[in-house]
PDB file of N, CA and C in Angstrom:
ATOM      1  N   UNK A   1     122.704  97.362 116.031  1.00  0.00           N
ATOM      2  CA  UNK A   1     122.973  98.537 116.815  1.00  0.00           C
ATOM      3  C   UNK A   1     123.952  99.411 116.053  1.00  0.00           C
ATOM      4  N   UNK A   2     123.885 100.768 116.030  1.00  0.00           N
ATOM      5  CA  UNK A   2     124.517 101.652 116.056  1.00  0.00           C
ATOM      6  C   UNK A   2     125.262 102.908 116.569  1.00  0.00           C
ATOM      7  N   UNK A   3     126.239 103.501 116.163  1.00  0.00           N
ATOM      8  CA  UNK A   3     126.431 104.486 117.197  1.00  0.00           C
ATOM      9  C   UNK A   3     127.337 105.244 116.211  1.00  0.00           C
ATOM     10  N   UNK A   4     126.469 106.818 116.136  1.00  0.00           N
ATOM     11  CA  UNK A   4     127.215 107.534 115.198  1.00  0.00           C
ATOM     12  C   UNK A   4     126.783 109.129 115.567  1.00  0.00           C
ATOM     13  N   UNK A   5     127.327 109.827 114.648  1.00  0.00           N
ATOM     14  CA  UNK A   5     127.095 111.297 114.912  1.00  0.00           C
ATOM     15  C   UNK A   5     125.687 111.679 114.414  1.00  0.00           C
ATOM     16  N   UNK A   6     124.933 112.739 115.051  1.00  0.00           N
ATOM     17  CA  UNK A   6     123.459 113.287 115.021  1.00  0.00           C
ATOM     18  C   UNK A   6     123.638 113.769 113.488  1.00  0.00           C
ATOM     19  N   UNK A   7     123.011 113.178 112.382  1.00  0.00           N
ATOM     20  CA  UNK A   7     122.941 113.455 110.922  1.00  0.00           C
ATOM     21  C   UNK A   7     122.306 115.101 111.112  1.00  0.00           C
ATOM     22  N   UNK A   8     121.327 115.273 112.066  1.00  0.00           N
ATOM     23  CA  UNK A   8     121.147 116.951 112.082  1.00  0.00           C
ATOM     24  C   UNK A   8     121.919 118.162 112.693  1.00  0.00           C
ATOM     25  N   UNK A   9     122.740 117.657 113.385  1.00  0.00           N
ATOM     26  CA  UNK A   9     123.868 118.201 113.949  1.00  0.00           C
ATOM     27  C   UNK A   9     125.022 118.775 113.302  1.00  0.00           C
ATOM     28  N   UNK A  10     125.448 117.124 111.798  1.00  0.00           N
ATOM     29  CA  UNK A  10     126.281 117.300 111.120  1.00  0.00           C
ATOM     30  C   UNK A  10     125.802 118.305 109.844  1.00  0.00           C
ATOM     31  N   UNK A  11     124.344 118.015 109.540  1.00  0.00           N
ATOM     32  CA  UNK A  11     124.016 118.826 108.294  1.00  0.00           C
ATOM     33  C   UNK A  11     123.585 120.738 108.768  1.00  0.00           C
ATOM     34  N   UNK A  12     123.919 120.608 109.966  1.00  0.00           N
ATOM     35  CA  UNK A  12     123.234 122.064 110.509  1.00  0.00           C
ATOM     36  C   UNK A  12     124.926 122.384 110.365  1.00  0.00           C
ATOM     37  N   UNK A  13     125.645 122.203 110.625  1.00  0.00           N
ATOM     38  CA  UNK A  13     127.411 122.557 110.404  1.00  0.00           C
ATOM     39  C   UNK A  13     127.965 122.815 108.893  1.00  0.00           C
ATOM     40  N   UNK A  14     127.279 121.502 107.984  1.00  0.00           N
ATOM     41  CA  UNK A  14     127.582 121.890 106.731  1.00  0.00           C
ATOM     42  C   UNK A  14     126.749 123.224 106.247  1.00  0.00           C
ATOM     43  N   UNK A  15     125.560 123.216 106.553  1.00  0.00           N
ATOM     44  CA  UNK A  15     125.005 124.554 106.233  1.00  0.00           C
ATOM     45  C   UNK A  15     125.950 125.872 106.535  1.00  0.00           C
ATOM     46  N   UNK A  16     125.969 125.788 107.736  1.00  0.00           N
ATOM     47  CA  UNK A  16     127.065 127.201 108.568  1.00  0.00           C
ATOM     48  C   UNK A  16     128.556 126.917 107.919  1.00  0.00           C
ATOM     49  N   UNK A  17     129.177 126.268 107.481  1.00  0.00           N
ATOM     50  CA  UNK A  17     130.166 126.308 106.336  1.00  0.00           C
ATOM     51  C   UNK A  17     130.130 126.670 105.228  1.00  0.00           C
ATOM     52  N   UNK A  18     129.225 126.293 104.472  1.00  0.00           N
ATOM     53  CA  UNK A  18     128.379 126.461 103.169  1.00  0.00           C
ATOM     54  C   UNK A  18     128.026 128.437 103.426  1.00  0.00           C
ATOM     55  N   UNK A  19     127.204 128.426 104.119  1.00  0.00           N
ATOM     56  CA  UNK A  19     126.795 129.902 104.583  1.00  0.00           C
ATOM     57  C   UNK A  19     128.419 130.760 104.812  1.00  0.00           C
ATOM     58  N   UNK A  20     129.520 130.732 105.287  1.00  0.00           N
ATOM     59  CA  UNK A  20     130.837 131.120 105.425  1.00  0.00           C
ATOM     60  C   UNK A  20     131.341 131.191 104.429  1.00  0.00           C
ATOM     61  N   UNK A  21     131.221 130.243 103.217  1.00  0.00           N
ATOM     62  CA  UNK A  21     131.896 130.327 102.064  1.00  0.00           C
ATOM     63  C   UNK A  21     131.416 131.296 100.788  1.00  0.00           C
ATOM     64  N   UNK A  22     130.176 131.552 100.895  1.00  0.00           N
ATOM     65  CA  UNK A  22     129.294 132.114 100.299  1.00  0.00           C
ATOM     66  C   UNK A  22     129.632 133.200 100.787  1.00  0.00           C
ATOM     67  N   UNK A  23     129.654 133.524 101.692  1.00  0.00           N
ATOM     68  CA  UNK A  23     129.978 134.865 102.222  1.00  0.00           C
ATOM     69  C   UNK A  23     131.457 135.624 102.348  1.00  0.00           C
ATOM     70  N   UNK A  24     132.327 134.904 101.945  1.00  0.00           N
ATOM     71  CA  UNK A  24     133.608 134.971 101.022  1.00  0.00           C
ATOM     72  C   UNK A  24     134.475 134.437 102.032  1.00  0.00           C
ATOM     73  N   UNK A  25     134.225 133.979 102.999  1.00  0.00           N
ATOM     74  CA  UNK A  25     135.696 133.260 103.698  1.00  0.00           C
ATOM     75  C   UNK A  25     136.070 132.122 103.213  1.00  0.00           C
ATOM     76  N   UNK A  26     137.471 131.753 102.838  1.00  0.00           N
ATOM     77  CA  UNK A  26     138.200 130.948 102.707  1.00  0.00           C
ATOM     78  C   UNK A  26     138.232 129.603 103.165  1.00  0.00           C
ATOM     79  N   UNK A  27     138.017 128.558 102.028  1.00  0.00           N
ATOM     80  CA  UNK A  27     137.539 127.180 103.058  1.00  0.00           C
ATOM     81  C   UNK A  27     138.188 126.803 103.767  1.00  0.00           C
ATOM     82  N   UNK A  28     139.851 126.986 103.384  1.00  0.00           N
ATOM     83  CA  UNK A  28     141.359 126.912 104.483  1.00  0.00           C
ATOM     84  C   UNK A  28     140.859 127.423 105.931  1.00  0.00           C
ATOM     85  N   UNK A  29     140.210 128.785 105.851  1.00  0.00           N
ATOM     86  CA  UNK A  29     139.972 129.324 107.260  1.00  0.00           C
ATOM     87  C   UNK A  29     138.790 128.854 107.751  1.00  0.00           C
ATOM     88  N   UNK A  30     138.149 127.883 107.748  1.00  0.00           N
ATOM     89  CA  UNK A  30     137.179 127.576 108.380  1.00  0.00           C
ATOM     90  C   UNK A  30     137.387 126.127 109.195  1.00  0.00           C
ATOM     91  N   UNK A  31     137.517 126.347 110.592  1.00  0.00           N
ATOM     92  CA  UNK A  31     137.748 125.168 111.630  1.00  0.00           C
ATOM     93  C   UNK A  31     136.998 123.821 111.098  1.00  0.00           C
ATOM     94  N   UNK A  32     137.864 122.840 111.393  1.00  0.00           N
ATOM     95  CA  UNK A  32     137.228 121.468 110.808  1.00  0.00           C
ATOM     96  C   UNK A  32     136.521 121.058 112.091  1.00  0.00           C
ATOM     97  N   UNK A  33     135.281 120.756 111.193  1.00  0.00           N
ATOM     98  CA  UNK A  33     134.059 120.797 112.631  1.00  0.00           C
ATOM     99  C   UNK A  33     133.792 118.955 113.352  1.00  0.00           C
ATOM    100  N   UNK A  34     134.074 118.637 114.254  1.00  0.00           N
ATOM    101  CA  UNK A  34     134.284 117.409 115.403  1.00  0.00           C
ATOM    102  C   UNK A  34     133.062 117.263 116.119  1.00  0.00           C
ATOM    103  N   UNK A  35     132.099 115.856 115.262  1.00  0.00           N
ATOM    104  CA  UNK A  35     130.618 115.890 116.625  1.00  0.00           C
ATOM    105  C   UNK A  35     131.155 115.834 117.586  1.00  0.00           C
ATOM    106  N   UNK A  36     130.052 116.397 118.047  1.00  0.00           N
ATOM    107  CA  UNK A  36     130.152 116.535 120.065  1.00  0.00           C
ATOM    108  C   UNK A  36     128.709 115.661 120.669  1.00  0.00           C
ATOM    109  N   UNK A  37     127.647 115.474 119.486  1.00  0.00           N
ATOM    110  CA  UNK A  37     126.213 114.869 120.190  1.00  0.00           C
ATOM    111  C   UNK A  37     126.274 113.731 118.758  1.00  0.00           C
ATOM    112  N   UNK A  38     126.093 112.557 119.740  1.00  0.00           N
ATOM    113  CA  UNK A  38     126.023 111.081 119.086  1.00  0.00           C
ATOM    114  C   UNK A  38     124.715 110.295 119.616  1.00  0.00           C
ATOM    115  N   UNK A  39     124.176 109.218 118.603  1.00  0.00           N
ATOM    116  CA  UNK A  39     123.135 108.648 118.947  1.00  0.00           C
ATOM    117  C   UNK A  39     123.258 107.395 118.635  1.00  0.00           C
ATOM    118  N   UNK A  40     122.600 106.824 119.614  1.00  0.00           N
ATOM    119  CA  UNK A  40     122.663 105.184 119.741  1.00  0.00           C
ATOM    120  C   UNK A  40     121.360 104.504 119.003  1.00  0.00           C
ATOM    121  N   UNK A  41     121.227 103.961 117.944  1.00  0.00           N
ATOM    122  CA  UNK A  41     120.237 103.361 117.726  1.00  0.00           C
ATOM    123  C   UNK A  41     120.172 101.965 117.461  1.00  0.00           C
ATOM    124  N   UNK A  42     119.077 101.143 117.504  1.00  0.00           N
ATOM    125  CA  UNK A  42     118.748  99.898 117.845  1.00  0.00           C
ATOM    126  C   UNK A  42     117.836  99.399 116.806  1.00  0.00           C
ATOM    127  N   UNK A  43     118.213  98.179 116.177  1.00  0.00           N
ATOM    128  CA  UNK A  43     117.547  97.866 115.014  1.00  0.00           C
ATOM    129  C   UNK A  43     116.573  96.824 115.694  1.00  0.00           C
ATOM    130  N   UNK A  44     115.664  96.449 116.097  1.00  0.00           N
ATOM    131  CA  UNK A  44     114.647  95.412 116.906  1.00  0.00           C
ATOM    132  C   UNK A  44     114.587  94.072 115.364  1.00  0.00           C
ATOM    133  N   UNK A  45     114.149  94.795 114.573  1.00  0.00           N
ATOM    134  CA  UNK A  45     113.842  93.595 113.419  1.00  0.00           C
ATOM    135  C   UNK A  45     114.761  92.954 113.115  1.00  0.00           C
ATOM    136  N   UNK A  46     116.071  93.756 112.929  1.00  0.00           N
ATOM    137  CA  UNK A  46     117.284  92.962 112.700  1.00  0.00           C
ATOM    138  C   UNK A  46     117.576  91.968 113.810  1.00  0.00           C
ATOM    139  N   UNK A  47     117.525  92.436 114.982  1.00  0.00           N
ATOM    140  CA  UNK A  47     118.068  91.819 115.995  1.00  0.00           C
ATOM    141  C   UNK A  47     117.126  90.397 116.704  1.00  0.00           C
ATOM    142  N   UNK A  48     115.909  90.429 115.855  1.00  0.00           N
ATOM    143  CA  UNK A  48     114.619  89.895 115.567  1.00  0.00           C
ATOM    144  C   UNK A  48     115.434  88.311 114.698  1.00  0.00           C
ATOM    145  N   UNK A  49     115.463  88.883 113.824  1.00  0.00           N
ATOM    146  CA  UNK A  49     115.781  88.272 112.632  1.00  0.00           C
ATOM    147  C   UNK A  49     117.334  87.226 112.555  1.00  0.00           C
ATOM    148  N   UNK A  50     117.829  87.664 113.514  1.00  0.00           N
ATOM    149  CA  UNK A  50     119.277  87.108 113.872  1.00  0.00           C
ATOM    150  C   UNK A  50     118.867  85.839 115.018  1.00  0.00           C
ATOM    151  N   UNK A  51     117.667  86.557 115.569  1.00  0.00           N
ATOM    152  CA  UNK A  51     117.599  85.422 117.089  1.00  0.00           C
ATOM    153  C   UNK A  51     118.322  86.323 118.033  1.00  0.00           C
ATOM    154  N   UNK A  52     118.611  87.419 118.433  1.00  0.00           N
ATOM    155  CA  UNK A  52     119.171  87.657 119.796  1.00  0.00           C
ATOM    156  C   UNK A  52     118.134  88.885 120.484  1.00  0.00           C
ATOM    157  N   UNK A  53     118.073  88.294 121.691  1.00  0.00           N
ATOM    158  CA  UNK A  53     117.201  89.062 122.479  1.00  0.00           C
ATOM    159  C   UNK A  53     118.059  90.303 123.626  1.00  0.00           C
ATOM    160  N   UNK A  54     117.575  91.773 123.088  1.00  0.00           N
ATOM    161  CA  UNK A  54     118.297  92.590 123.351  1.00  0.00           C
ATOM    162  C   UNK A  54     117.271  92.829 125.057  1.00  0.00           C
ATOM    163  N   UNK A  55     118.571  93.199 126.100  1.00  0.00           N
ATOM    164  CA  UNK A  55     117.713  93.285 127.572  1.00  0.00           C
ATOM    165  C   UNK A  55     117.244  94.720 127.792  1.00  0.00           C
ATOM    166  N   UNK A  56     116.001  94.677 127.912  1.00  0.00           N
ATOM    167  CA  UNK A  56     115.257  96.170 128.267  1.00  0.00           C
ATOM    168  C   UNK A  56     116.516  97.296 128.760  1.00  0.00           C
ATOM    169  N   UNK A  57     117.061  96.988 129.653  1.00  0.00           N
ATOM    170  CA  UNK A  57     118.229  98.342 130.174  1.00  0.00           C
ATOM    171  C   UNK A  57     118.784  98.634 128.896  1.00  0.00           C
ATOM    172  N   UNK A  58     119.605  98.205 128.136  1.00  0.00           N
ATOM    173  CA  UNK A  58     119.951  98.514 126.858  1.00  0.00           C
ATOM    174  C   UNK A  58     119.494  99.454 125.852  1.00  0.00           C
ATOM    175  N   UNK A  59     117.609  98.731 125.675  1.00  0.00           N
ATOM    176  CA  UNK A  59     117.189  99.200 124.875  1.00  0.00           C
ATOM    177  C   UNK A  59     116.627 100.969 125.534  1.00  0.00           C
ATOM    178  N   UNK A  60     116.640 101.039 126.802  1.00  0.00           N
ATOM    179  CA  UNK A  60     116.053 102.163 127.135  1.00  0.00           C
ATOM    180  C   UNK A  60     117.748 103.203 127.397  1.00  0.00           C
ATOM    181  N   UNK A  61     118.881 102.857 127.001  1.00  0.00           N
ATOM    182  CA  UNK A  61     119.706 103.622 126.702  1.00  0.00           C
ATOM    183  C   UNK A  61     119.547 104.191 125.047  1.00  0.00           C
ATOM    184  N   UNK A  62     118.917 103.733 124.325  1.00  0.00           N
ATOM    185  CA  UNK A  62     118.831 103.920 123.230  1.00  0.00           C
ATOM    186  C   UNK A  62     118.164 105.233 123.208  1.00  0.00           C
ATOM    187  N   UNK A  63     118.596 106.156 121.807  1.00  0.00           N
ATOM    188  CA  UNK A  63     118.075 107.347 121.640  1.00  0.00           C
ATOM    189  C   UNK A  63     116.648 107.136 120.476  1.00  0.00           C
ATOM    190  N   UNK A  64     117.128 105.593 119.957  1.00  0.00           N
ATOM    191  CA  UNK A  64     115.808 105.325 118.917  1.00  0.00           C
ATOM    192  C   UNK A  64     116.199 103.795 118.623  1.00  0.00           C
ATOM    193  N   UNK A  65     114.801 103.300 118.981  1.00  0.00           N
ATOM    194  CA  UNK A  65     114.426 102.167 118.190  1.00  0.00           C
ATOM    195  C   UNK A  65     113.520 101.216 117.382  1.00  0.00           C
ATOM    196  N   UNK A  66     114.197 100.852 116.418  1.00  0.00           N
ATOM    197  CA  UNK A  66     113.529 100.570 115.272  1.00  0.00           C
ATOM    198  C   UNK A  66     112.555  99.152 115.339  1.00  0.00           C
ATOM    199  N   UNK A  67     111.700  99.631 115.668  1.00  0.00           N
ATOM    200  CA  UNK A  67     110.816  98.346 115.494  1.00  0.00           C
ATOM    201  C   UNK A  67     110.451  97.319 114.061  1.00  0.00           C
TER     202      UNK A  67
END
């Protein structure tokens, strides 16, 4: 299992930074950007592979899982 920040969330921010800097603002002046949308994902094979059986409620909190 995991639980981390939306990789498209974070790379859509570096873009709009990237895009700010290029456009001549100062990297000092640009707010340090804090996820706000996180995703839970679930490794099935791993959790396969260990022996532990994850309970359906769990897995249907999940935003993705890996079969």
């Amino acid at each position: 299992m995991a639980y981390g920040s939306d990789a498209n969330e974070t790379a859509r921010q570096i873009a709009n930074d990237v895009h700010q800097i290029l456009g001549g603002v100062k990297p000092g002046d640009i707010p340090i950007y804090q996820a706000t949308k996180f995703e839970f994902v679930i490794n099935l094979k791993a959790a396969d592979s260990l022996g532990l059986t994850l309970p359906r409620s769990l897995l249907a909190l999940a935003d993705e899982v890996i079969e």
